[in-house]
Protein backbone atom coordinates (compact mmCIF):
# COMPACT_ATOMS: atom_id res chain seq x y z
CA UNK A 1 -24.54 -21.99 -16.02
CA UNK A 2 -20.98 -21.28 -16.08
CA UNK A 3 -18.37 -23.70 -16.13
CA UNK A 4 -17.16 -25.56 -12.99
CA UNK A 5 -13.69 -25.53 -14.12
CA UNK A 6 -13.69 -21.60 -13.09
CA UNK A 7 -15.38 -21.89 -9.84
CA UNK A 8 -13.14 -24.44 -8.27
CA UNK A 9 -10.81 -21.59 -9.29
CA UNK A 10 -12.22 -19.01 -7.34
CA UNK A 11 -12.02 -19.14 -4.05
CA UNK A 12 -14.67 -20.02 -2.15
CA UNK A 13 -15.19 -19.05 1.90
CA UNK A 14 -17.65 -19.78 4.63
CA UNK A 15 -19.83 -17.41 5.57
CA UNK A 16 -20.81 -16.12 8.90
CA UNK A 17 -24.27 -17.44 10.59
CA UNK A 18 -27.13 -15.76 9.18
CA UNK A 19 -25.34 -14.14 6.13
CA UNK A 20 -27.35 -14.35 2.98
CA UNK A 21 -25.85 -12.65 -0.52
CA UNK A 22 -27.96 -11.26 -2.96
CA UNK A 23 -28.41 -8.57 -5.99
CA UNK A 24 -28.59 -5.29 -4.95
CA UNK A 25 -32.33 -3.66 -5.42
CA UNK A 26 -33.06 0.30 -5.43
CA UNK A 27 -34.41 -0.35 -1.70
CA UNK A 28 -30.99 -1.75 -0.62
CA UNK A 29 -29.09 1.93 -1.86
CA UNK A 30 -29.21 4.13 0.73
CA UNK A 31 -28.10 1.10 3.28
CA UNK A 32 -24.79 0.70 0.78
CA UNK A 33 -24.05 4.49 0.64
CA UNK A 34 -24.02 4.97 4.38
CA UNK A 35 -22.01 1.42 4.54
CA UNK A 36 -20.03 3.90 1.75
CA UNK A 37 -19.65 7.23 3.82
CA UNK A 38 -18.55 5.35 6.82
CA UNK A 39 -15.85 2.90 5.39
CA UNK A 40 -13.98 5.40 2.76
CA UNK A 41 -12.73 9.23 3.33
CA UNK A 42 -13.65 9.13 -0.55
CA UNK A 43 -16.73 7.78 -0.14
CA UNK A 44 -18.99 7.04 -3.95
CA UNK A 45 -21.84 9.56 -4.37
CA UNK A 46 -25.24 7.68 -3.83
CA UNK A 47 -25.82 8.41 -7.91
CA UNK A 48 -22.88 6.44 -9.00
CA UNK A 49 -24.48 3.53 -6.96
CA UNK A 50 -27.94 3.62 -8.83
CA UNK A 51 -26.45 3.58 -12.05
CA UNK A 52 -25.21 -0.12 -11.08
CA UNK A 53 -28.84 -1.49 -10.23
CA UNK A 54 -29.35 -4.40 -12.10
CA UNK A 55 -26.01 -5.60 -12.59
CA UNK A 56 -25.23 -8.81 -11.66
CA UNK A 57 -21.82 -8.24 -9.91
CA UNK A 58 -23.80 -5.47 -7.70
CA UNK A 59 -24.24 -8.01 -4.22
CA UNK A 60 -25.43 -7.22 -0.89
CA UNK A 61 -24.47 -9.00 1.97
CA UNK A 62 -27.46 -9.07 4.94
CA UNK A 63 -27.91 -10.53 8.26
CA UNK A 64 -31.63 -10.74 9.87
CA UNK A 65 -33.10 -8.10 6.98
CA UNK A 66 -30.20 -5.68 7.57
CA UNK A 67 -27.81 -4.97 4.92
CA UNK A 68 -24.11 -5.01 6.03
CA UNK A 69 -22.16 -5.00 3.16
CA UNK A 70 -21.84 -4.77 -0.14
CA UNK A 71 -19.22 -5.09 -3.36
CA UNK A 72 -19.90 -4.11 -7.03
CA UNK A 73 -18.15 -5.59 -9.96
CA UNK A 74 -18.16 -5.25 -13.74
CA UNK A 75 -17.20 -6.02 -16.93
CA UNK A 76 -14.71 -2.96 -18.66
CA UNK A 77 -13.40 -2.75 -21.83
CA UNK A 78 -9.18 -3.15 -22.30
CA UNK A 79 -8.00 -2.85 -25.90
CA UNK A 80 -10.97 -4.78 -27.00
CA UNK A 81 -10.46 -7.57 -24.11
CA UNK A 82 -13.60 -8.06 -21.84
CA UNK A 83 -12.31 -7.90 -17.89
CA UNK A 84 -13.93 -7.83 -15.26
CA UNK A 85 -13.13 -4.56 -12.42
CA UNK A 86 -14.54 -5.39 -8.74
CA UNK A 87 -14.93 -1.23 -8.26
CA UNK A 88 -16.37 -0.86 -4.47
CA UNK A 89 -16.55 -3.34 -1.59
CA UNK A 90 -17.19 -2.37 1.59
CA UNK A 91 -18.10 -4.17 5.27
CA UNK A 92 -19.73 -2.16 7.35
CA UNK A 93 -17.70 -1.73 10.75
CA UNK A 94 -19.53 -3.41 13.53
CA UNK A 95 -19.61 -6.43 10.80
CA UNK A 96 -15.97 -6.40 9.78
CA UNK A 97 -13.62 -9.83 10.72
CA UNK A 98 -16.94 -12.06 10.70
CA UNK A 99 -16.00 -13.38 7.09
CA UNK A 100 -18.21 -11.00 5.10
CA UNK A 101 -15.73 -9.44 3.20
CA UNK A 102 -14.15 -12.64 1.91
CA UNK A 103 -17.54 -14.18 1.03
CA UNK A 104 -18.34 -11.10 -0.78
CA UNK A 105 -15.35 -10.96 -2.87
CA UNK A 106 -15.42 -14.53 -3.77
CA UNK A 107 -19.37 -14.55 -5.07
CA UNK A 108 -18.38 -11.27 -7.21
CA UNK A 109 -15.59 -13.29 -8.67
CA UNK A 110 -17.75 -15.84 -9.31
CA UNK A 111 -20.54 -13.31 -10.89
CA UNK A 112 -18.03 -11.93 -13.21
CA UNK A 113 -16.49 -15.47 -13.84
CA UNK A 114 -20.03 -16.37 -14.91
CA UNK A 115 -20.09 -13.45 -17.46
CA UNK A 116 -17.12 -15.05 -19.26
CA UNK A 117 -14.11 -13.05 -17.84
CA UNK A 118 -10.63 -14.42 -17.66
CA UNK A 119 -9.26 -12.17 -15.30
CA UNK A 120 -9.85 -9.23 -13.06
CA UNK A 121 -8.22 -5.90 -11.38
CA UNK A 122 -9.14 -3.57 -9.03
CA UNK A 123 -7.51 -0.78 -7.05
CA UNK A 124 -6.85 -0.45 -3.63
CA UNK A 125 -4.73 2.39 -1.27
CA UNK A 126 -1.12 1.13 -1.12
CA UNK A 127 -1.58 1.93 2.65
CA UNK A 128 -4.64 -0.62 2.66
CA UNK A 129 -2.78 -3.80 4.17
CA UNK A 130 -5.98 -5.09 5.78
CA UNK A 131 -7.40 -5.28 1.88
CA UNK A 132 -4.20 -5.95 0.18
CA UNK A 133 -3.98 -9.09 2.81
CA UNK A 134 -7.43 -10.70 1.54
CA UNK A 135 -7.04 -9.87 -2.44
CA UNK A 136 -3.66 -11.61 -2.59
CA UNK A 137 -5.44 -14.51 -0.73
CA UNK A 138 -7.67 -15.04 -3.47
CA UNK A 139 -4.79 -14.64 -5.92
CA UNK A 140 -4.86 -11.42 -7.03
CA UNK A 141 -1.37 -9.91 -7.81
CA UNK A 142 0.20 -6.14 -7.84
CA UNK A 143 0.22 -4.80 -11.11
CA UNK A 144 1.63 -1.83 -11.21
CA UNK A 145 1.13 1.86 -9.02
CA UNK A 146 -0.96 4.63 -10.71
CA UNK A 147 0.56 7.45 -8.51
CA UNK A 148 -1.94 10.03 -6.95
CA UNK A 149 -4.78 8.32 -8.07
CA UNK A 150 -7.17 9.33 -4.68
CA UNK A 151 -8.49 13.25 -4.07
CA UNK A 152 -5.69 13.22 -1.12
CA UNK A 153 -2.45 12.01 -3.25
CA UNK A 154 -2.82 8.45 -2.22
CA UNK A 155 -1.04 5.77 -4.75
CA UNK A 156 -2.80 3.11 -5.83
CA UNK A 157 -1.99 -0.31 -6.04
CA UNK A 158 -3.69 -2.16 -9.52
CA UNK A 159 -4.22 -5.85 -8.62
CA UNK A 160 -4.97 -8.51 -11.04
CA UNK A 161 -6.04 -11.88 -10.76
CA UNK A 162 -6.46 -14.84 -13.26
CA UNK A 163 -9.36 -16.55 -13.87
């Protein structure tokens, strides 16, 4: 059990009627890379995805049996410091603005919380307001810009957030 201290810490939403959040299982993949190919014009190969299976910060959010989302998180090493990276998350478009994003974020905070992080990045397009919006909401801050970092040229914003 982790400590309680850290989840009061970690923002916590409601979810939309009917969500449920769960690991992700092999059967849930090829819902998550078409959720992938549909929300990103750099979409993940369906391999990278399988290589996650298992992994506690690898969540799927579903409504009525249906997967609609999904985010994957993990631990990284950082000059010998354990943090945790939240690498994908994704809503899938007929879903998006119910809530499902936020509630996703906030349980993989919680599930790398859990495996004893203190804090966490991730990347996102600088041109991604919509995403920039929501991680600053949970208290993530720019970093710094790693320039080019997407196939099309696209800066990235890092984002970090203290646990």
């Amino acid at each position: 059990m982790f400590d309680t201290a850290v989840s009061r810490r970690v923002t916590t939403t409601e979810s939309c009627a009917g969500l449920e959040i769960r690991t992700a299982v092999r059967a849930d993949l090829l819902s998550v890379f078409r959720i992938e190919k549909r929300s990103f014009s750099q979409p993940w190969p369906y391999a990278a995805f399988e290589g996650f299976l298992g992994t506690s910060g690898f969540l799927i959010a579903e409504i009525d049996g249906s997967v609609v989302g999904y985010v994957l998180g993990d631990t990284v090493d950082a000059y010998g410091a354990s943090i945790g990276h939240i690498k994908d998350i994704a809503v899938a478009p007929e879903h998006r603005q119910r809530g499902i994003g936020r509630t996703l974020l906030s349980r993989g905070l919680v599930a790398l919380a859990s495996a004893g992080v203190g804090r966490v990045k991730l990347e996102v397009r600088r041109t991604n307001e919509a995403a920039q919006s929501l991680y600053r909401k949970f208290g993530f801050e720019s970093h710094h810009v790693i320039p080019g970092y997407y196939d099309d040229g696209e800066d990235a914003f890092v984002m970090i957030k203290h646990l």
